[in-house]
N, C-alpha and C. Protein backbone atom coordinates (compact mmCIF):
# COMPACT_ATOMS: atom_id res chain seq x y z
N UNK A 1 0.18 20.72 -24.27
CA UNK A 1 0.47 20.72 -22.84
C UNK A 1 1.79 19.98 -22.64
N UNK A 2 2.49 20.96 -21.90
CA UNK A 2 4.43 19.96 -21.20
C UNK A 2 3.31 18.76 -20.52
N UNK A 3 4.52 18.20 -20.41
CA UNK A 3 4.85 17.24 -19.28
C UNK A 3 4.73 17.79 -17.90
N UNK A 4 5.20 18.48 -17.70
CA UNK A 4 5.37 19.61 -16.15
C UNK A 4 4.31 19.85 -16.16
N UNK A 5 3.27 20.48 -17.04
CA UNK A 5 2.08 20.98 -16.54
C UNK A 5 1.17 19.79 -15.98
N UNK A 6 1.44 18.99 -17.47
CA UNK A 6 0.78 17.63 -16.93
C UNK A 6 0.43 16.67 -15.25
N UNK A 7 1.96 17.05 -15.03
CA UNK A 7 2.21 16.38 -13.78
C UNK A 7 1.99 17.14 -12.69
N UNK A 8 1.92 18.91 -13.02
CA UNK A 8 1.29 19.60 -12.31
C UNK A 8 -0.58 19.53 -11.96
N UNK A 9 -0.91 19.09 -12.84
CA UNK A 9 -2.43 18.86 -13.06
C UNK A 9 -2.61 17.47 -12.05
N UNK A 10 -2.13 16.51 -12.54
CA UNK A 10 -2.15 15.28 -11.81
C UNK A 10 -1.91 15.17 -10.39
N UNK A 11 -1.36 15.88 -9.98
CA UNK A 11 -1.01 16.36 -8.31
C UNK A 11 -2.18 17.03 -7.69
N UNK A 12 -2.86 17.85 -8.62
CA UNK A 12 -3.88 18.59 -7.77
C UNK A 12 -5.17 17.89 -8.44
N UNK A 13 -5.32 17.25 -8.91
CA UNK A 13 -6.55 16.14 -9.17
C UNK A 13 -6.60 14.96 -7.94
N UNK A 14 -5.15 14.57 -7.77
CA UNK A 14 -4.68 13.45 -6.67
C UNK A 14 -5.32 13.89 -5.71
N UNK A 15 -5.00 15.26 -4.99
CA UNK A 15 -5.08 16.02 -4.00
C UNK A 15 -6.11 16.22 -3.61
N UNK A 16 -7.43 16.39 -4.39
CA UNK A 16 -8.49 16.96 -4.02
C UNK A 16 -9.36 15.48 -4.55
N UNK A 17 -8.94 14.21 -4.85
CA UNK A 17 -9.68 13.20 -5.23
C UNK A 17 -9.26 12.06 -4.67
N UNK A 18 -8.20 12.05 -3.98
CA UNK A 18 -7.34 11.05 -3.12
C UNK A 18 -8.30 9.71 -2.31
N UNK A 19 -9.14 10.41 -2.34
CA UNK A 19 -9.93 9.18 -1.25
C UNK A 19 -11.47 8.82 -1.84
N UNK A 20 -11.30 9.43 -3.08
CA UNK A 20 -11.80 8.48 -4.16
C UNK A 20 -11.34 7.74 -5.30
N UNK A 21 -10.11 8.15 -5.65
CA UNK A 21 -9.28 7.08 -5.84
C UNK A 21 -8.98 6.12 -5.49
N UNK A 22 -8.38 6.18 -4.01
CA UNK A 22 -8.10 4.95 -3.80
C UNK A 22 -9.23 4.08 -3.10
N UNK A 23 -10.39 4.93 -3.19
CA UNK A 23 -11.73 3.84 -3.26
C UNK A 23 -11.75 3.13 -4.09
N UNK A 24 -11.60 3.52 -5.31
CA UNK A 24 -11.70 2.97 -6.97
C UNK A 24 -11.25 1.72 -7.04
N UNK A 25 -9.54 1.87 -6.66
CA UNK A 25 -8.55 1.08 -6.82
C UNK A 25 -8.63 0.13 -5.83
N UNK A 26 -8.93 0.32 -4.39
CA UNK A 26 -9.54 -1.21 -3.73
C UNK A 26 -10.31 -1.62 -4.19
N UNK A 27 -11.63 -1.17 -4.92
CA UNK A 27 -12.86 -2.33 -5.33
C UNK A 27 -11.84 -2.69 -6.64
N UNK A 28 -11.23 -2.12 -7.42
CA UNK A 28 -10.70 -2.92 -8.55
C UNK A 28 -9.72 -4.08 -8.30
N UNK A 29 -8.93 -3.73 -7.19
CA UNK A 29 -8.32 -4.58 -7.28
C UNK A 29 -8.41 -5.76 -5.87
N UNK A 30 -9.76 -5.65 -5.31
CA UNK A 30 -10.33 -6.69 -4.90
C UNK A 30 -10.86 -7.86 -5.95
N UNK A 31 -11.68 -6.82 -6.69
CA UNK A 31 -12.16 -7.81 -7.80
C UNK A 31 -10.99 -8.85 -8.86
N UNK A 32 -10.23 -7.93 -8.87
CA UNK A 32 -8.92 -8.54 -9.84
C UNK A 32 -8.64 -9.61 -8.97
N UNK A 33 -8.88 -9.69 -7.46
CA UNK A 33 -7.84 -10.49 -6.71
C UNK A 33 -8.41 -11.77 -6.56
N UNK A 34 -10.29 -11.43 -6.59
CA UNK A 34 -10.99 -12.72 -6.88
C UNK A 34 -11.11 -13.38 -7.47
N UNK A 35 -10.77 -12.48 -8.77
CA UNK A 35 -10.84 -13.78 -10.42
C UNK A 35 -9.64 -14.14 -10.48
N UNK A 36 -8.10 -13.37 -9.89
CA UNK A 36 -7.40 -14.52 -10.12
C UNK A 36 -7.54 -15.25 -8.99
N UNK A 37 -8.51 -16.02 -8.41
CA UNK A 37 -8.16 -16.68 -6.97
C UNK A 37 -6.58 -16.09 -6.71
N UNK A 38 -6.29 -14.84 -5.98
CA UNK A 38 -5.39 -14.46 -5.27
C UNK A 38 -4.03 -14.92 -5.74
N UNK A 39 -3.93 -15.12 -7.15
CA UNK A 39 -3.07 -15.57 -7.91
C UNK A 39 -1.98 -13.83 -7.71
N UNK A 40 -2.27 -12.95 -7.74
CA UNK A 40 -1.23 -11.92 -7.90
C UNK A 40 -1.88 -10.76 -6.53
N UNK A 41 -2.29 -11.53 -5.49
CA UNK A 41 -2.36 -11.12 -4.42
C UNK A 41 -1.47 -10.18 -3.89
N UNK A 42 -0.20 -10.29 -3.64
CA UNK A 42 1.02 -9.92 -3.29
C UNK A 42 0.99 -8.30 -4.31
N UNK A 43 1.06 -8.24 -4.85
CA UNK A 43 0.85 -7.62 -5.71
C UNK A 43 -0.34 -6.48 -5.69
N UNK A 44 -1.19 -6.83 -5.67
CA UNK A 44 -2.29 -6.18 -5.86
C UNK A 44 -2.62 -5.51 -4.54
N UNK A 45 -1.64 -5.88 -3.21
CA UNK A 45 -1.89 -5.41 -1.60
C UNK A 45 -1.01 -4.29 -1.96
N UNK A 46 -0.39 -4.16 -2.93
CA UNK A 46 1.32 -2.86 -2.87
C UNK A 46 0.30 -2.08 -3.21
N UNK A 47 -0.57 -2.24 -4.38
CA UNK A 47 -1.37 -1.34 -5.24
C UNK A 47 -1.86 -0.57 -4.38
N UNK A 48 -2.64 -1.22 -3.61
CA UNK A 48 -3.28 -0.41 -2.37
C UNK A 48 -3.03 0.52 -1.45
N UNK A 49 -2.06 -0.40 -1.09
CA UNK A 49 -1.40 0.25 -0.01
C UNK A 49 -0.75 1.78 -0.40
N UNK A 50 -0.11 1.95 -2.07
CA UNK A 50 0.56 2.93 -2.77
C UNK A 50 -0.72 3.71 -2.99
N UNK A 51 -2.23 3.72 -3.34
CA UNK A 51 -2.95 3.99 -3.31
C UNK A 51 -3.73 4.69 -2.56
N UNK A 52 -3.48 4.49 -1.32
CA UNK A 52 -3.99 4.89 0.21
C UNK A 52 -3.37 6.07 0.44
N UNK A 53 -2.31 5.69 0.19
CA UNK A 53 -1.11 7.30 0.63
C UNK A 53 -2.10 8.31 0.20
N UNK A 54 -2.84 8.31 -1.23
CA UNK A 54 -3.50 9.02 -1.67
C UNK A 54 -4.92 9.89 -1.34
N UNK A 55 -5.09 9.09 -0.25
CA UNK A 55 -6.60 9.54 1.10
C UNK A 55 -6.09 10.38 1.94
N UNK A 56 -5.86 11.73 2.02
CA UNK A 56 -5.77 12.29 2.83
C UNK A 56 -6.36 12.36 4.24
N UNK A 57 -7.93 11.79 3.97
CA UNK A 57 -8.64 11.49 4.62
C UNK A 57 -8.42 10.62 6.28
N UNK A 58 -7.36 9.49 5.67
CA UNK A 58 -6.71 8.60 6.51
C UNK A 58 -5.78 9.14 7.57
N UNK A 59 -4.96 10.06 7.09
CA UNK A 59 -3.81 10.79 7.80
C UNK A 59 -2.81 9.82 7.29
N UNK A 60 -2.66 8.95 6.43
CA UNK A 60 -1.62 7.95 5.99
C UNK A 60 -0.85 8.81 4.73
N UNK A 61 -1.57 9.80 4.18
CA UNK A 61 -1.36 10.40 3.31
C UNK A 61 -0.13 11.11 2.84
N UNK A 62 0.62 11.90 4.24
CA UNK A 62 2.12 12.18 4.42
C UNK A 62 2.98 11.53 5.07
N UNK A 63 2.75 10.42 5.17
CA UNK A 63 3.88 9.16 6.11
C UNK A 63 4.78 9.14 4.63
N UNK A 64 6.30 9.29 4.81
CA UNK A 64 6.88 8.71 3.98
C UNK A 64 7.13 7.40 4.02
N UNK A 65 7.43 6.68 2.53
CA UNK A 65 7.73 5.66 2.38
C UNK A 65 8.64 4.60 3.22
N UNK A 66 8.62 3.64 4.12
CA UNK A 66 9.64 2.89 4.94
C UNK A 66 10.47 2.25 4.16
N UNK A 67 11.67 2.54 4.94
CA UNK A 67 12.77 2.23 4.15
C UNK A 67 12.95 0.48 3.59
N UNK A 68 13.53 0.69 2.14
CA UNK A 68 13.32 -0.83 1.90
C UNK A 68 14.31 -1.40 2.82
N UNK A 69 14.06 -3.03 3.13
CA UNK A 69 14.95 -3.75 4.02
C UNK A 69 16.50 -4.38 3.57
N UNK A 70 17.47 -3.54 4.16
CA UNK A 70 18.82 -4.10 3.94
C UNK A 70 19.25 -5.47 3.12
């Protein structure tokens, strides 16, 4: 299997699993956030948040990215 197909596959797995994914990835990285007592907090909120895009469910799903700050 390319690469291309690969990443073709991964798009339509995203697509149709989006908002169980990023179910996944909040309980994981809640839990991560408790054992480090919120040691990589900052961090672990991007995860999410990059994660979420992935819920179609939300309607957050096609918001593009905000621009980084000057």
């Amino acid at each position: 299997m390319n690469l291309a197909k690969l990443v073709q596959k991964a798009k339509q797995v995203a697509d149709k699993n989006g908002e169980k994914i990023a179910a996944g990835v909040g309980k994981a990285t809640d839990l991560v956030d408790k054992k480090t007592k919120g040691k990589h907090h900052d961090k672990l909120e991007k995860l999410d948040d990059l994660a979420a895009k992935l819920d179609k469910t939300k309607g957050d799903g096609d918001t593009p990215p905000a621009a980084p700050p000057a």
